[in-house]
C-alpha atoms as a PDB file:
ATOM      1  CA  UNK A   1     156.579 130.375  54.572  1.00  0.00           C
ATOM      2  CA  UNK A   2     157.078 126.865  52.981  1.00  0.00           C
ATOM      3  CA  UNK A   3     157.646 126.157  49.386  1.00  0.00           C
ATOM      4  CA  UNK A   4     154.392 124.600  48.029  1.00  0.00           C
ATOM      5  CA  UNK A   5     154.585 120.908  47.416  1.00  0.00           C
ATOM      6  CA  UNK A   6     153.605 119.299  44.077  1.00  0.00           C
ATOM      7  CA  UNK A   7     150.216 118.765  45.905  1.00  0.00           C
ATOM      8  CA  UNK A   8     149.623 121.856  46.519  1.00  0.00           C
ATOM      9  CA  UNK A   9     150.691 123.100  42.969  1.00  0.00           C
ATOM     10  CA  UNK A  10     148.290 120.720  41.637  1.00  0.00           C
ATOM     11  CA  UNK A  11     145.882 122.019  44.116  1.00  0.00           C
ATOM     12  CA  UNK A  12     146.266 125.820  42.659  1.00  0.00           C
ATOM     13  CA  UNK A  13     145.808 124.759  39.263  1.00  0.00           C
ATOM     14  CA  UNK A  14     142.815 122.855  39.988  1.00  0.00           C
ATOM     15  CA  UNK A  15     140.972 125.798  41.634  1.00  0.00           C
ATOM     16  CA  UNK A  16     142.206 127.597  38.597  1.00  0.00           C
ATOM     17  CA  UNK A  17     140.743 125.398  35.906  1.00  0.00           C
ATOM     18  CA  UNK A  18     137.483 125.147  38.154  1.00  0.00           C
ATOM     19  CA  UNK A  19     137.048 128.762  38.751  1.00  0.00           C
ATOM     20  CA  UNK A  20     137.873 129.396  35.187  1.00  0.00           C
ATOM     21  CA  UNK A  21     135.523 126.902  33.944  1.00  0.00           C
ATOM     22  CA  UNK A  22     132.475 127.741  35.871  1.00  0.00           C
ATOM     23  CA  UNK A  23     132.941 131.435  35.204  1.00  0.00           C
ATOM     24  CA  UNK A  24     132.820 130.547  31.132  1.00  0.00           C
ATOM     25  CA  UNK A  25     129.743 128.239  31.720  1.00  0.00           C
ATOM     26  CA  UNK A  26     127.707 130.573  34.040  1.00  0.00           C
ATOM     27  CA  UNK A  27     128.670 134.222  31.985  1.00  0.00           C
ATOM     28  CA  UNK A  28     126.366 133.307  29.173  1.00  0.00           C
ATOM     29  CA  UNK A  29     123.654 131.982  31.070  1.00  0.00           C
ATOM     30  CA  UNK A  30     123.971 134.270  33.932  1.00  0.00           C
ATOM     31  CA  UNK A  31     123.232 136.926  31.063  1.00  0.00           C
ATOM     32  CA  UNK A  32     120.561 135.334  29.779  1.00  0.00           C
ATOM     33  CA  UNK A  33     119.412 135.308  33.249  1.00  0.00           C
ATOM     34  CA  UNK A  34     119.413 138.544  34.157  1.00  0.00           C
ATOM     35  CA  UNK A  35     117.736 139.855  30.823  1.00  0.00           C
ATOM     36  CA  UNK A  36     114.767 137.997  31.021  1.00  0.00           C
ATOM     37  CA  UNK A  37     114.491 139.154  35.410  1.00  0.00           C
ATOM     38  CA  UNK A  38     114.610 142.828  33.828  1.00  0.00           C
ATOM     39  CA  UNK A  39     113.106 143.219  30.420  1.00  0.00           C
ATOM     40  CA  UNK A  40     110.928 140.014  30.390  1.00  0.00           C
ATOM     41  CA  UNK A  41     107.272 139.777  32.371  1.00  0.00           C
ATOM     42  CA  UNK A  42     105.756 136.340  33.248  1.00  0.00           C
ATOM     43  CA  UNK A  43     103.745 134.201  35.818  1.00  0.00           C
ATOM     44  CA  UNK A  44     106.258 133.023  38.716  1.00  0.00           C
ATOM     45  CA  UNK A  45     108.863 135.526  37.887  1.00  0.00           C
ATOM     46  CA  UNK A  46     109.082 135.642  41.675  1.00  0.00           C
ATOM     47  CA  UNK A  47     109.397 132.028  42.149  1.00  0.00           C
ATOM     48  CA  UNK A  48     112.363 132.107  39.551  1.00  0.00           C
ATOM     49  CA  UNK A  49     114.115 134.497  41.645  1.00  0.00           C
ATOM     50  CA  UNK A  50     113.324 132.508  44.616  1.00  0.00           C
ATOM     51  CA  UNK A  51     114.783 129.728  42.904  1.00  0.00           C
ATOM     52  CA  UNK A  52     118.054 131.551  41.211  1.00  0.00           C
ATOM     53  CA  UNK A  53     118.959 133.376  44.707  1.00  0.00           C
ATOM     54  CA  UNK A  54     118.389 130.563  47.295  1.00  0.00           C
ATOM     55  CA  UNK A  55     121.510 129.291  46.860  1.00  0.00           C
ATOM     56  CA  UNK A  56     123.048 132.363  48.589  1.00  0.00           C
ATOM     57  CA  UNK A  57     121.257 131.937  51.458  1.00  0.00           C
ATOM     58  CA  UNK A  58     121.479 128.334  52.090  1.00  0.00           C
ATOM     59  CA  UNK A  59     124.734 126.856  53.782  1.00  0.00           C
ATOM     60  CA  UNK A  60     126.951 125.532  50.718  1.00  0.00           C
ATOM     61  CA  UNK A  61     126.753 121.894  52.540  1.00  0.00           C
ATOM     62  CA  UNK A  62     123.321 122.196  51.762  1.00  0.00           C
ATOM     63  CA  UNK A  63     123.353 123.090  48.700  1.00  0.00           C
ATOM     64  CA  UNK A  64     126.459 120.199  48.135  1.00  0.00           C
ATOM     65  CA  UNK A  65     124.136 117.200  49.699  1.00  0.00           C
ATOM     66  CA  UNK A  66     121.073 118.618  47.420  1.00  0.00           C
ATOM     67  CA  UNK A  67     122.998 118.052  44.427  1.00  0.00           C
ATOM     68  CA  UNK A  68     124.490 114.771  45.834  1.00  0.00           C
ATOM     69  CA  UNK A  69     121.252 113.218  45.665  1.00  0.00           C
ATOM     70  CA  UNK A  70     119.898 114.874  42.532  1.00  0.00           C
ATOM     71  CA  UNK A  71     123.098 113.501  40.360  1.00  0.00           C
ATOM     72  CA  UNK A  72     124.060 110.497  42.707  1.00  0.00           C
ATOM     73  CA  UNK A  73     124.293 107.075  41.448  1.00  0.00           C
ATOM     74  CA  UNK A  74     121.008 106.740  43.281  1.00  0.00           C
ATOM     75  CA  UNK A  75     119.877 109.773  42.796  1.00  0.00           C
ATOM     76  CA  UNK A  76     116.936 111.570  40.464  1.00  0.00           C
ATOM     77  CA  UNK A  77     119.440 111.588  37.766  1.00  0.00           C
ATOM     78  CA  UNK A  78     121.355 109.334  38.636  1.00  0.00           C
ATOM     79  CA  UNK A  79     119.945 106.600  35.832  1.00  0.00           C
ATOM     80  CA  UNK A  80     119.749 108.503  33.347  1.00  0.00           C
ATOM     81  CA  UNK A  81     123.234 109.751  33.782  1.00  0.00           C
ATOM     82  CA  UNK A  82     124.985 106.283  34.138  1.00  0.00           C
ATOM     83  CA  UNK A  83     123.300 105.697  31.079  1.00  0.00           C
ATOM     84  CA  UNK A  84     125.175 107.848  28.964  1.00  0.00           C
ATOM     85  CA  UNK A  85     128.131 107.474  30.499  1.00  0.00           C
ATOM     86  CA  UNK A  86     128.070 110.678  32.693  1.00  0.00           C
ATOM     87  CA  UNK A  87     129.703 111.021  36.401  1.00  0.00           C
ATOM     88  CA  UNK A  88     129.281 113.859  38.192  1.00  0.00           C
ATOM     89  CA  UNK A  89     130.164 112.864  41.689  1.00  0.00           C
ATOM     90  CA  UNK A  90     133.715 112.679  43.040  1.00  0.00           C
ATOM     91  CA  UNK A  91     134.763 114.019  39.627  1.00  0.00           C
ATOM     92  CA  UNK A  92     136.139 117.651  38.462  1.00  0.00           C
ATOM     93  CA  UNK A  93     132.763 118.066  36.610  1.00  0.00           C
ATOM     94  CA  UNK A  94     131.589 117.745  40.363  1.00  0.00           C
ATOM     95  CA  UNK A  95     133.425 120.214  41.877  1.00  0.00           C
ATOM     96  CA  UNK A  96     132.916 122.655  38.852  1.00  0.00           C
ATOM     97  CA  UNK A  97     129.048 121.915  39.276  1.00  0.00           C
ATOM     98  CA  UNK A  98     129.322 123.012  42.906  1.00  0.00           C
ATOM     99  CA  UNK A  99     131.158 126.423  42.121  1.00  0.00           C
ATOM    100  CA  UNK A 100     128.541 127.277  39.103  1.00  0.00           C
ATOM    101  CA  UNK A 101     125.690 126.544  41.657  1.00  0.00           C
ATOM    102  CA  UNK A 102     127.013 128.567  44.582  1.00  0.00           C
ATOM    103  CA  UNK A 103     128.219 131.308  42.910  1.00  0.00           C
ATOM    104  CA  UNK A 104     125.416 131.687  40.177  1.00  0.00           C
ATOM    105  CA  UNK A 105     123.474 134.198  41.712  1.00  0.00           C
ATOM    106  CA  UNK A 106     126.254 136.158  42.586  1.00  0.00           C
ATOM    107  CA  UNK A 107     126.844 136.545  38.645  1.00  0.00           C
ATOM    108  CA  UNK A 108     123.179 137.478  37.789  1.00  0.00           C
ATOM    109  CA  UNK A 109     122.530 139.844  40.453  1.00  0.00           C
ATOM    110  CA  UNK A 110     125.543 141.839  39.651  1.00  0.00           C
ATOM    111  CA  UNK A 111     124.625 141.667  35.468  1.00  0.00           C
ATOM    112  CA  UNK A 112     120.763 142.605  36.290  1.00  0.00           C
ATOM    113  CA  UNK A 113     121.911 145.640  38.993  1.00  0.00           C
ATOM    114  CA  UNK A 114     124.177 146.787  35.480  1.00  0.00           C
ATOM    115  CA  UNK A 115     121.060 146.429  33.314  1.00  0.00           C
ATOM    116  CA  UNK A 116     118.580 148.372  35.771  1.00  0.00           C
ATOM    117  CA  UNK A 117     120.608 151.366  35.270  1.00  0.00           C
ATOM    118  CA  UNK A 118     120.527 151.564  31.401  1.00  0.00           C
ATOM    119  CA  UNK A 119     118.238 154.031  30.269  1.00  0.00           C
ATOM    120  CA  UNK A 120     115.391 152.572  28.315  1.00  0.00           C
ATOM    121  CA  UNK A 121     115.746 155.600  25.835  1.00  0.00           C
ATOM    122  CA  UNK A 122     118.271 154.178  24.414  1.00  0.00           C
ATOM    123  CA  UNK A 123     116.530 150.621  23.872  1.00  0.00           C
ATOM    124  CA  UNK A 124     113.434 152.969  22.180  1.00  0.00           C
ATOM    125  CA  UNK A 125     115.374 154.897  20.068  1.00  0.00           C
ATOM    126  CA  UNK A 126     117.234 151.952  18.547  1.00  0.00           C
ATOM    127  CA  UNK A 127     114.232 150.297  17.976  1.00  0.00           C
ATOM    128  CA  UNK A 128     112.832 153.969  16.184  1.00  0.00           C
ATOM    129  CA  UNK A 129     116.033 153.541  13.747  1.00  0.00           C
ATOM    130  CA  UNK A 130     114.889 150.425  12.848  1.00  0.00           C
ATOM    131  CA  UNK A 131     116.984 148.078  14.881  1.00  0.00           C
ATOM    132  CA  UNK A 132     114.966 144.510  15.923  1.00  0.00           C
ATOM    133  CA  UNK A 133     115.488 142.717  19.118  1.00  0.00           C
ATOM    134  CA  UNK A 134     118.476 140.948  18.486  1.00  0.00           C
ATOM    135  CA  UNK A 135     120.409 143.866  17.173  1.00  0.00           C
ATOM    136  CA  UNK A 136     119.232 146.233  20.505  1.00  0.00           C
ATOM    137  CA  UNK A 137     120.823 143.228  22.508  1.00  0.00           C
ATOM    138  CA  UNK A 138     124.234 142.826  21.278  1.00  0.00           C
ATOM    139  CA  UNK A 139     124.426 146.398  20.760  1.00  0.00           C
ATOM    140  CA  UNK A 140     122.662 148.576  23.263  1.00  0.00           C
ATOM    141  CA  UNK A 141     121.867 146.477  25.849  1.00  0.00           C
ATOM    142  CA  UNK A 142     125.207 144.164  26.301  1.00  0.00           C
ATOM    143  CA  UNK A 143     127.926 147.496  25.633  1.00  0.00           C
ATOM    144  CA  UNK A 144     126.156 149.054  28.534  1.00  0.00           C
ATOM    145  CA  UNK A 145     126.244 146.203  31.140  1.00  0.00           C
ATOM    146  CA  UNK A 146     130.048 145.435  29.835  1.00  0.00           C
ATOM    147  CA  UNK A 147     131.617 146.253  33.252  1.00  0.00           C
ATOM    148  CA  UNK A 148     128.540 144.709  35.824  1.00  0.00           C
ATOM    149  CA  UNK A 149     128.867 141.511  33.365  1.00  0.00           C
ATOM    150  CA  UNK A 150     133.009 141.792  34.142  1.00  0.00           C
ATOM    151  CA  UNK A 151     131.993 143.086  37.829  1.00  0.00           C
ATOM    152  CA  UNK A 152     129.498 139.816  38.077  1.00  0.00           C
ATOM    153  CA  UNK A 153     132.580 137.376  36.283  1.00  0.00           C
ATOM    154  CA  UNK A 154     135.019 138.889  38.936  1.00  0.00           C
ATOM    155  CA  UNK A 155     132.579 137.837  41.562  1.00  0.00           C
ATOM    156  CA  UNK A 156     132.383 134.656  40.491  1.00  0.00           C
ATOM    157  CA  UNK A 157     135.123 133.563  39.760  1.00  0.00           C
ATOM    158  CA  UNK A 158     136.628 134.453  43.514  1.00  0.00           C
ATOM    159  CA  UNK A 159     133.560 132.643  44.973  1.00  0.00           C
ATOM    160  CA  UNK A 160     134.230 129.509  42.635  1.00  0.00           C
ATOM    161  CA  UNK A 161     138.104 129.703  44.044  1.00  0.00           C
ATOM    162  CA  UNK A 162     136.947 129.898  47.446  1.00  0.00           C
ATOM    163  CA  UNK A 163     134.308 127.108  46.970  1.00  0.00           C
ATOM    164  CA  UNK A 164     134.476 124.493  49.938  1.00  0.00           C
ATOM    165  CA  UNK A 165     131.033 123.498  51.542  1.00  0.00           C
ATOM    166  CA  UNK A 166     129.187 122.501  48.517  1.00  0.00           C
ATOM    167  CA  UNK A 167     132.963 120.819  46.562  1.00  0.00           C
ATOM    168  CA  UNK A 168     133.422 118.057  49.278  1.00  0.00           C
ATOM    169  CA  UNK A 169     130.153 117.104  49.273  1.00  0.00           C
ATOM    170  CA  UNK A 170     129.420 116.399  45.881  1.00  0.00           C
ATOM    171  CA  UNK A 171     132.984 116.398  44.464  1.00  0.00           C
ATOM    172  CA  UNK A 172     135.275 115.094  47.533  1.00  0.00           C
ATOM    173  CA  UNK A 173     138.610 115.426  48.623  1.00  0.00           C
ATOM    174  CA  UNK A 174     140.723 113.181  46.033  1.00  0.00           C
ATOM    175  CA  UNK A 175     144.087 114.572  46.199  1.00  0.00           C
ATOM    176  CA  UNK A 176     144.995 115.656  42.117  1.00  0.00           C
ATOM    177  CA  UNK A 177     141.828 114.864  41.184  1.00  0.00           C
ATOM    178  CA  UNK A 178     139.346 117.343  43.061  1.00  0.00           C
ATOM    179  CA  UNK A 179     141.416 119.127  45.459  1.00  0.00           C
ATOM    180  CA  UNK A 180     141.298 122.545  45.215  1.00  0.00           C
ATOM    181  CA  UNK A 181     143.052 125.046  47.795  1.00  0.00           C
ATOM    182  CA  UNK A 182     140.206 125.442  50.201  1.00  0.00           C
ATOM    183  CA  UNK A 183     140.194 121.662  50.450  1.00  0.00           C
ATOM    184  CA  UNK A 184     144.058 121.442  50.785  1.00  0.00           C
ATOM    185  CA  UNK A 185     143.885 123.818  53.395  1.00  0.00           C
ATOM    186  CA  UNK A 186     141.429 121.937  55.632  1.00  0.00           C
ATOM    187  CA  UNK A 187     143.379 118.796  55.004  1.00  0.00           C
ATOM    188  CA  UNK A 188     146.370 120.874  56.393  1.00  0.00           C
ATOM    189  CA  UNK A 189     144.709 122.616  59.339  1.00  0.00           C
ATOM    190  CA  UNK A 190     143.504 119.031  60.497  1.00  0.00           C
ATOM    191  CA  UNK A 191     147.047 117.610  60.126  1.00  0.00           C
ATOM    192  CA  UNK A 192     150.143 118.204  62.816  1.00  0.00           C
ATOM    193  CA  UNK A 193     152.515 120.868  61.638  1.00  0.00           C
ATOM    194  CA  UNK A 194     150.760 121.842  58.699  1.00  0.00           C
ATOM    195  CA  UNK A 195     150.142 125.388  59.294  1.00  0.00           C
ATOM    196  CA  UNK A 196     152.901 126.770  57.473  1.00  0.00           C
ATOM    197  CA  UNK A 197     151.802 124.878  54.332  1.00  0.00           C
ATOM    198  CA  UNK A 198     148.150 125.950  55.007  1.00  0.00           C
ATOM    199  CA  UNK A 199     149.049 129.520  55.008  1.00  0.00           C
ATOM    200  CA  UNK A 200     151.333 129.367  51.994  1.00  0.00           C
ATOM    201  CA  UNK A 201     148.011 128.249  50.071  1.00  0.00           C
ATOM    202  CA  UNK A 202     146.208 131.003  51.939  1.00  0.00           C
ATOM    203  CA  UNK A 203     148.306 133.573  50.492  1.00  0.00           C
ATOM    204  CA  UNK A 204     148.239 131.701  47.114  1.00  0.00           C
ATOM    205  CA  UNK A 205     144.599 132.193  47.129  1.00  0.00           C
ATOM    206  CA  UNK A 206     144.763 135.562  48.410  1.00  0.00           C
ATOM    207  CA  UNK A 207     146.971 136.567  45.700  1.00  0.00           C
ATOM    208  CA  UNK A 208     144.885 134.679  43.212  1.00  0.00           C
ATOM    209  CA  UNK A 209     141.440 136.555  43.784  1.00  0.00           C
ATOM    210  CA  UNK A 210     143.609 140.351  44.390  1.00  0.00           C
ATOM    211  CA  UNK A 211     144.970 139.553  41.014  1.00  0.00           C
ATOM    212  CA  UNK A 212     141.559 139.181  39.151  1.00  0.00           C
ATOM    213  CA  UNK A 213     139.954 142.017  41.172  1.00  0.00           C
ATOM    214  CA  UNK A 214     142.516 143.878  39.507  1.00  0.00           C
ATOM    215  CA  UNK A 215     142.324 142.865  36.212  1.00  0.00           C
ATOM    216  CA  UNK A 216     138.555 143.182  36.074  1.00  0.00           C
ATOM    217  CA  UNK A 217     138.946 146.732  37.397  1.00  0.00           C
ATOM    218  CA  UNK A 218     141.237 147.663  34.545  1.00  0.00           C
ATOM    219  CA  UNK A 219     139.037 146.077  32.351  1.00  0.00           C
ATOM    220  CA  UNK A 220     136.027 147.882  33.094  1.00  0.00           C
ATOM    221  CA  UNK A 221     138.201 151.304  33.242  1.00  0.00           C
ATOM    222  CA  UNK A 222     139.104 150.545  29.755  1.00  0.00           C
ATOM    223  CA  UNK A 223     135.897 150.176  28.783  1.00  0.00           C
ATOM    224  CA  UNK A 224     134.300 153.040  29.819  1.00  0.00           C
ATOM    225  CA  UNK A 225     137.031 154.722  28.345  1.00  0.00           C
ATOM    226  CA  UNK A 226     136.114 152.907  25.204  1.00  0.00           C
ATOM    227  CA  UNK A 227     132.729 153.491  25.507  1.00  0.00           C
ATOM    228  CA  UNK A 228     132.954 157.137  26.629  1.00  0.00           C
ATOM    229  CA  UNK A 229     135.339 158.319  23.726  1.00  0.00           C
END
């Protein structure tokens, strides 16, 4: 296996700070998300969920080119953004727009499957003692859907590293600017002799996601252990 190049270092760390990024943005929201699909009854709830999950099952160039010409220069937004001085395409901001997009739903399906198994007893009984809405949240209701809100951050952050379809589209393929490893490794696997550097990154990727598979798994082990004792 080669040695990575300063490219492809560059490369790593900009999957890193995009994966890292869109996992801190989405968490909150994703949360937020997932409590009102459970707890919260409205018209169009459906429609929301349409909404929330249709990224999963459209292709990620979709997805990518919808964005493109929602934020675009020309675009719905486009205006309004060049008037304050925002640019989302062929920018980092881009590419970590893409990742929080894709891999949204991902995140909220995994925090809502944690909060359909808490027992609504213990919701009741908190509010009995005397314990209003906010306080049942941050300490029933978030405790008990600590590890599918880890499980669900896990998750996403693996499908933000492994981001490609919707990240060239609406972010490009600038080398050290908004090249991330999937997009190093199609550069490499459309360029003469660069297998060996393509599967270097592989394994770099590889090694990336096992890594925070593992650390989310010993985080949610510790916190059952936590909340168990």
């Amino acid at each position: 296996m080669t040695a990575l190049s300063p490219q492809d270092i560059h490369a790593v760390i900009l999957s890193v700070k995009v994966a890292v990024a869109a996992t801190l943005i989405s968490a909150p929201l994703g949360f937020a998300v997932a409590y009102v699909f459970v707890y919260l009854r409205f018209p169009g709830k459906s429609i929301l969920e349409g909404v929330i999950n249709l990224p999963l099952v459209l292709p990620p160039v979709v997805v990518g080119y919808l964005l493109l010409i929602t934020l675009g220069r020309r675009g719905v937004f486009g205006p309004l953004l060049e008037h304050l001085g925002i640019q989302i395409v062929f920018t980092l901001k881009g590419a970590v727009l893409a990742s929080v997009v894709v891999g949204f739903p991902l995140l909220v399906r995994s925090i809502r499957i944690g909060m359909e198994t808490i027992d609504h007893d213990y919701i009741r009984a908190a509010r009995t003692l005397g314990a209003g809405w906010f306080d049942s949240l941050f300490t029933v209701i978030l405790p008990l859907s600590g590890r599918a809100l880890l499980a669900g951050m896990s998750l996403m952050f693996a499908r933000s590293l492994g981001e490609f379809g919707a990240t060239i589209v609406l972010a490009g393929n600038i080398p050290s600017v908004t090249q991330t490893i999937p997009l190093a490794i199609y550069d490499y696997t459309n360029t003469p002799g660069g297998d060996a550097s393509a599967l270097a990154l592989c394994l770099v990727s590889v090694l990336l996601s096992f890594a925070v598979l593992m650390l989310s798994e010993m985080s949610a082990r510790s916190l059952k252990k936590g909340r168990d004792a």
